[in-house]
N, C-alpha and C. Protein backbone atom coordinates (compact mmCIF):
# COMPACT_ATOMS: atom_id res chain seq x y z
N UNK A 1 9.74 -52.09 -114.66
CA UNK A 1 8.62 -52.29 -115.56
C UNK A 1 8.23 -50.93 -116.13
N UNK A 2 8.39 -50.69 -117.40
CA UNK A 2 7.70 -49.24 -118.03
C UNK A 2 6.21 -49.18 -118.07
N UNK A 3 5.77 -48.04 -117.85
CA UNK A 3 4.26 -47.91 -118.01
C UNK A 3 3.61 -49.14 -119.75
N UNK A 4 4.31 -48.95 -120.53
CA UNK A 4 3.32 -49.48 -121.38
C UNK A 4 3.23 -50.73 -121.02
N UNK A 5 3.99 -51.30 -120.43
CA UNK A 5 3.94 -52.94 -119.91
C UNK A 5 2.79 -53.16 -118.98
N UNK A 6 3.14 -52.15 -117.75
CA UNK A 6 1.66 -52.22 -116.76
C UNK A 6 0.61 -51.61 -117.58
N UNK A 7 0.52 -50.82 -118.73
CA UNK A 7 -0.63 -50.96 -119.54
C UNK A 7 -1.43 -52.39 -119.95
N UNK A 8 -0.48 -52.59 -120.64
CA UNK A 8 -0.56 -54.07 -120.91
C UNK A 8 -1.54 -55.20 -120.31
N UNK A 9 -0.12 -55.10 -119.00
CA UNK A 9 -1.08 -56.10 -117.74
C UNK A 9 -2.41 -55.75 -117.56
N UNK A 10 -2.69 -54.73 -117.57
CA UNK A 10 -4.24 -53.92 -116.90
C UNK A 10 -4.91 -54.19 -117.80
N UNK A 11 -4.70 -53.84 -119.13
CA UNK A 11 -5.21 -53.77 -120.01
C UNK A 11 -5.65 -55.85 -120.09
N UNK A 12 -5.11 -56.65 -120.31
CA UNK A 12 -5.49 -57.88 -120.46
C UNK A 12 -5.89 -58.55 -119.02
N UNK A 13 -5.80 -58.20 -117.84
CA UNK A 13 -6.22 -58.42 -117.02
C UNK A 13 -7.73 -57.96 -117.15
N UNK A 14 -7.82 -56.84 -117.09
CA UNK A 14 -9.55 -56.25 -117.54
C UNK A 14 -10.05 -57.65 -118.58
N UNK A 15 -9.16 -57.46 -119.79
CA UNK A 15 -9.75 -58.61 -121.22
C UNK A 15 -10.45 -60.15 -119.65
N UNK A 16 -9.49 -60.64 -119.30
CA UNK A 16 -9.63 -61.96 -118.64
C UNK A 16 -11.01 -61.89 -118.08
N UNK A 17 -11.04 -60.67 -117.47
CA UNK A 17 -12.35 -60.55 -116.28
C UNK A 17 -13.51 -60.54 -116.66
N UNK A 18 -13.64 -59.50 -118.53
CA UNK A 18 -14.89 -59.39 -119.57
C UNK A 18 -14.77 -60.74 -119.69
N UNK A 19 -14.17 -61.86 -119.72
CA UNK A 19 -13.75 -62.97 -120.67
C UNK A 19 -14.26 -64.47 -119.74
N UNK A 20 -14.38 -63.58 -118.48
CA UNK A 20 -15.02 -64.81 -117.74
C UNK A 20 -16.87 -64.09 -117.42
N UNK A 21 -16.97 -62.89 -117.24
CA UNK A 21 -18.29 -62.47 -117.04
C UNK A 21 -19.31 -62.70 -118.98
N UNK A 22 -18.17 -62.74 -120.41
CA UNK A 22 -18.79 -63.75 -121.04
C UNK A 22 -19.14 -65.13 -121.03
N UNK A 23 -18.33 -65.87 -120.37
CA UNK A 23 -18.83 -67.30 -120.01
C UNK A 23 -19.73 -67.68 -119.29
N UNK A 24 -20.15 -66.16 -118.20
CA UNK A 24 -21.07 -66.19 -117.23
C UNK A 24 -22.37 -65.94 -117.88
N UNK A 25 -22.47 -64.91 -118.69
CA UNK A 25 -23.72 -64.81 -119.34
C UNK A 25 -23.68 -66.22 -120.13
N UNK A 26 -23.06 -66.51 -121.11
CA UNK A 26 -23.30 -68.12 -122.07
C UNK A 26 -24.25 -69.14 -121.18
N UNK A 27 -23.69 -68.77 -119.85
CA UNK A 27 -24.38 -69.69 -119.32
C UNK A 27 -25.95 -69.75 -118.79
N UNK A 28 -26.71 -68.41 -119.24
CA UNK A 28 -27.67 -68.17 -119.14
C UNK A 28 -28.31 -68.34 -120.60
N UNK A 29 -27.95 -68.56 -121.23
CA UNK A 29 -28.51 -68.14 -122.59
C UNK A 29 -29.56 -70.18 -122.90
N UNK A 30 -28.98 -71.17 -122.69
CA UNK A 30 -30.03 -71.80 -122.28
C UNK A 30 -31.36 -71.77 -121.85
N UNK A 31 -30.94 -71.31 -120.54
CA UNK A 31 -32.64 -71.10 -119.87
C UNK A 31 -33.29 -69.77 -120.65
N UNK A 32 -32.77 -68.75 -121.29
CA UNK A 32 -33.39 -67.55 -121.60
C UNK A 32 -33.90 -68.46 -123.13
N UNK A 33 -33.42 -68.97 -123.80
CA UNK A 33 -34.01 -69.81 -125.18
C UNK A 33 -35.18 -71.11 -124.63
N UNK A 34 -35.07 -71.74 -123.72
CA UNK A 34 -35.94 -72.55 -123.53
C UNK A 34 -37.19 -71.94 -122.77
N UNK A 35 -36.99 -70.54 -122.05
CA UNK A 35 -37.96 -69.79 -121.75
C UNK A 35 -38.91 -69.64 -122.88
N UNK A 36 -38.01 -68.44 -124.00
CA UNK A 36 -38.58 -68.33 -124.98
C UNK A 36 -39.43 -69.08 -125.83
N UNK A 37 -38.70 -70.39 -126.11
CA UNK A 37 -39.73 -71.56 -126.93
C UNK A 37 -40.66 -71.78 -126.34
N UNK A 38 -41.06 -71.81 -124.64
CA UNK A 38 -41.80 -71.84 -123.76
C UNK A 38 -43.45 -70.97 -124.47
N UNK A 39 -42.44 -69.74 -124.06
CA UNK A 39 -43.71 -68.42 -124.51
C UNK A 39 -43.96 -67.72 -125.77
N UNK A 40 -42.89 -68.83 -126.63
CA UNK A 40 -43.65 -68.82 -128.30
C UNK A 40 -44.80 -69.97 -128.53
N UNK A 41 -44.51 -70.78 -127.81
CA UNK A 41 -45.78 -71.87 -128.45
C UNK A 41 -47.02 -71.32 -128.09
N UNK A 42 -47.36 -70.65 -127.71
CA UNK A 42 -48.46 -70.17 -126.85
C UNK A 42 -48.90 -70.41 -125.80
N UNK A 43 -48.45 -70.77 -124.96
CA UNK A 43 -48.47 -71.16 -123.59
C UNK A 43 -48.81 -69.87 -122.18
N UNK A 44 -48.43 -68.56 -123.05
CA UNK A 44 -48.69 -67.46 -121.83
C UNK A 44 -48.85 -66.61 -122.91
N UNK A 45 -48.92 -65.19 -122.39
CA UNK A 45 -49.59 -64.04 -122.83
C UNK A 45 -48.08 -63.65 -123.51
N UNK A 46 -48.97 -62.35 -124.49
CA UNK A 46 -48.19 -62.03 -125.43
C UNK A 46 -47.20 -60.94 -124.42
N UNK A 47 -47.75 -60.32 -123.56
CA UNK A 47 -46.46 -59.64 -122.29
C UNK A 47 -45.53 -60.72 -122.12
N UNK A 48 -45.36 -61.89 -121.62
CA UNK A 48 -44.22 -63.19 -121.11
C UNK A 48 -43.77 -62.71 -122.63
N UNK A 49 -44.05 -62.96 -123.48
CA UNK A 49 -43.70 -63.34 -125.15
C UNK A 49 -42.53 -62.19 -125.15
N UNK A 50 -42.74 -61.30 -125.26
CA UNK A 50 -42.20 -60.43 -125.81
C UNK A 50 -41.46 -60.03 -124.90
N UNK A 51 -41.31 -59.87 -123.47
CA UNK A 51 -40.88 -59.88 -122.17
C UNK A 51 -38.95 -60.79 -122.38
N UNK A 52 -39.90 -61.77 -122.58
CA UNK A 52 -38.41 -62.82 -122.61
C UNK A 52 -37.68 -62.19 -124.32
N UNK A 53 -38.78 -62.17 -125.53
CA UNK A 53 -37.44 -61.86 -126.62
C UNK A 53 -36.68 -60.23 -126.22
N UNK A 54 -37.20 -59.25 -125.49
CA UNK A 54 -36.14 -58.77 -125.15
C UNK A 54 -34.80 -58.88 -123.89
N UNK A 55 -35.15 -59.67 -123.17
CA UNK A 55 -34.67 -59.90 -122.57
C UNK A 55 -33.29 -60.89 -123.17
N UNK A 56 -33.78 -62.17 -123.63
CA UNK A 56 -32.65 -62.52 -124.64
C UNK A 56 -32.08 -61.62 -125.70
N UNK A 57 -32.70 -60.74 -126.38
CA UNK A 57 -31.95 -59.68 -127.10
C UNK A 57 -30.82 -58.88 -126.36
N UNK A 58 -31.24 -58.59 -125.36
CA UNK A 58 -30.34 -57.74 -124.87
C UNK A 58 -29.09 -58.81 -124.25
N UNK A 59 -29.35 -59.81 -124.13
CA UNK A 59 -28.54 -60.90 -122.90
C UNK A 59 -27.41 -60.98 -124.46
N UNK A 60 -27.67 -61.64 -125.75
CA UNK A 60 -27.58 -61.45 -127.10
C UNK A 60 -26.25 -60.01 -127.52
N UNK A 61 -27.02 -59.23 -127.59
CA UNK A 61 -26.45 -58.05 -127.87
C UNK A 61 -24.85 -57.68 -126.10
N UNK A 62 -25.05 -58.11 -125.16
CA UNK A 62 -24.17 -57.57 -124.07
C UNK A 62 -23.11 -58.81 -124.50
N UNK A 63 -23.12 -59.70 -124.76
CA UNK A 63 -22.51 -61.16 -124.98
C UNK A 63 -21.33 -60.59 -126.22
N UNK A 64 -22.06 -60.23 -127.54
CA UNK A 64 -21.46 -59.66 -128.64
C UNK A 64 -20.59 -58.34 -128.02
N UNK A 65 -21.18 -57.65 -127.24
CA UNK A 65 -20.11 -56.40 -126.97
C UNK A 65 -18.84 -57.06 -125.77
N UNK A 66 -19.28 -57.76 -125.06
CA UNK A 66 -18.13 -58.52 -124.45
C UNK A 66 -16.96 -59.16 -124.80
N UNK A 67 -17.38 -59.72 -125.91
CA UNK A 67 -17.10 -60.65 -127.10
C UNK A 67 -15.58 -59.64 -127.94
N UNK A 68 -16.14 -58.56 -128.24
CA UNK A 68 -15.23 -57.57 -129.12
C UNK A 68 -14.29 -56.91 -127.68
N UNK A 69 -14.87 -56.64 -126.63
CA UNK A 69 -14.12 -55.92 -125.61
C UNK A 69 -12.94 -56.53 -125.03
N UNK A 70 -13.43 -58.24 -125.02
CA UNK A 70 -12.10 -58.68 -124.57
C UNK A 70 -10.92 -58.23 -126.00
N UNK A 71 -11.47 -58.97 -126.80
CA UNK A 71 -10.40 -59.04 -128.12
C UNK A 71 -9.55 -57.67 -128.21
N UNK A 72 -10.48 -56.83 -127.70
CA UNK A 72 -9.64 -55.13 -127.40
C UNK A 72 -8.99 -54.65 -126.64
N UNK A 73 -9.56 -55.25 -125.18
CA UNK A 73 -8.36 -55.07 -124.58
C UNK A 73 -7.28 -55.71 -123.69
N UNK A 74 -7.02 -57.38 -124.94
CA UNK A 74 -5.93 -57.83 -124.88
C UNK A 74 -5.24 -57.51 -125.70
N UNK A 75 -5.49 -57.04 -126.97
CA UNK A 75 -4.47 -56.84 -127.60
C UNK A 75 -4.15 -55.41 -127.23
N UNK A 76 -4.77 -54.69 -126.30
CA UNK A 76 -3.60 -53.24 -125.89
C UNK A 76 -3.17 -52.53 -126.67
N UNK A 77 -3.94 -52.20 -127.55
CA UNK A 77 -3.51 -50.98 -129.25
C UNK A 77 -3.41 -50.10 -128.45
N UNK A 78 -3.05 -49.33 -129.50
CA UNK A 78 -2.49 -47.48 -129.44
C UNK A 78 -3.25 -46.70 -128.71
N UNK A 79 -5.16 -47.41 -128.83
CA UNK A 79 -6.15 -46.65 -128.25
C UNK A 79 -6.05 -46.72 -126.78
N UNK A 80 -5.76 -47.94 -126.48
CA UNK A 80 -6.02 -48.84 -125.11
C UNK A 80 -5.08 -48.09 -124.67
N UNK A 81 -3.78 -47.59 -124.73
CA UNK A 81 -2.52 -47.13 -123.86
C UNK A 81 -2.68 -45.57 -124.16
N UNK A 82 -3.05 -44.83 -125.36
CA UNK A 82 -3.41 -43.31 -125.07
C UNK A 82 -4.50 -43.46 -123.98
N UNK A 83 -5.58 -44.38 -123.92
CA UNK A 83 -6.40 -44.04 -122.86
C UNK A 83 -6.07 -44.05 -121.29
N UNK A 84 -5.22 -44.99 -120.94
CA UNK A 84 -4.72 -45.49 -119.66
C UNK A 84 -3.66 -44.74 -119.37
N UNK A 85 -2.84 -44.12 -120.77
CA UNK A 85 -1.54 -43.20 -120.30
C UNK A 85 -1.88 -41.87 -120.49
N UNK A 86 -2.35 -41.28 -120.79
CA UNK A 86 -3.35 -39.45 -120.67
C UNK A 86 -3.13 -39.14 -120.00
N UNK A 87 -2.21 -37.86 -119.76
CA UNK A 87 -2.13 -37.03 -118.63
C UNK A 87 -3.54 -36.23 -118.23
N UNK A 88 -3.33 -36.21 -116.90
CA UNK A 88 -4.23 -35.44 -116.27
C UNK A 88 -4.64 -34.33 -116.27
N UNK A 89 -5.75 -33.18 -116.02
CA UNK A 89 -5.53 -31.94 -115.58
C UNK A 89 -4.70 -31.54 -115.15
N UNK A 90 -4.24 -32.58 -114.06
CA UNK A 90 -3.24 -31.68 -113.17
C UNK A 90 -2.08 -31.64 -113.96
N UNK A 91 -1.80 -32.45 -114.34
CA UNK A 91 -0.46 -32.96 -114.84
C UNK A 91 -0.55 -31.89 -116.45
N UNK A 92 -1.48 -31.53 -117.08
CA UNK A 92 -1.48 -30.92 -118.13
C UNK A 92 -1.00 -29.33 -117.60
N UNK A 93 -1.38 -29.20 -116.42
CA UNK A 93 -1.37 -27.16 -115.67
C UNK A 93 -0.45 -27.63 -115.56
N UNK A 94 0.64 -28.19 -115.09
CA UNK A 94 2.31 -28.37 -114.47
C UNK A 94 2.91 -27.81 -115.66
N UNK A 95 2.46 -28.55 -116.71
CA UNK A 95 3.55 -28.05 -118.09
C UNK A 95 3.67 -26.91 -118.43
């Protein structure tokens, strides 16, 4: 097996793992929206209010970066394998 292949593997193995910890958040995003409608009608203080829209913002925003991370590193570009194949310090003083 040549290194870019076990790049590869690593590289889409990582994708699989972002790819199930996105399904894991999706699955919060329910209760974080029915929270919200909760503490928009006016039902609690404007702290709960604003409490939960960042909280879904951010749940929102980590979902979207997950989202692009798998797609990146299954497909294993040029970036993905200079990063994983980079010689080392050490390996840079040898030369």
């Amino acid at each position: 097996m040549s290194t870019k292949e076990a790049v590869t593997i690593v590289s889409r193995a990582l994708a699989i793992y972002m790819l199930f910890w996105f399904l894991s958040d999706l699955t919060y995003l329910p209760s974080h929206l029915f929270s919200l409608s909760h503490h928009e009608n006016g039902l609690s203080t404007a702290y709960w209010r604003d409490s939960e829209r960042i909280s879904l913002t951010f749940l929102l925003l980590r979902m979207v970066a997950l989202f692009f991370a798998v797609q990146w590193f299954y497909r294993s570009g040029p970036a993905i394998q200079r990063y994983f194949l980079a010689p080392s310090e050490e390996e840079k003083a040898e030369e």
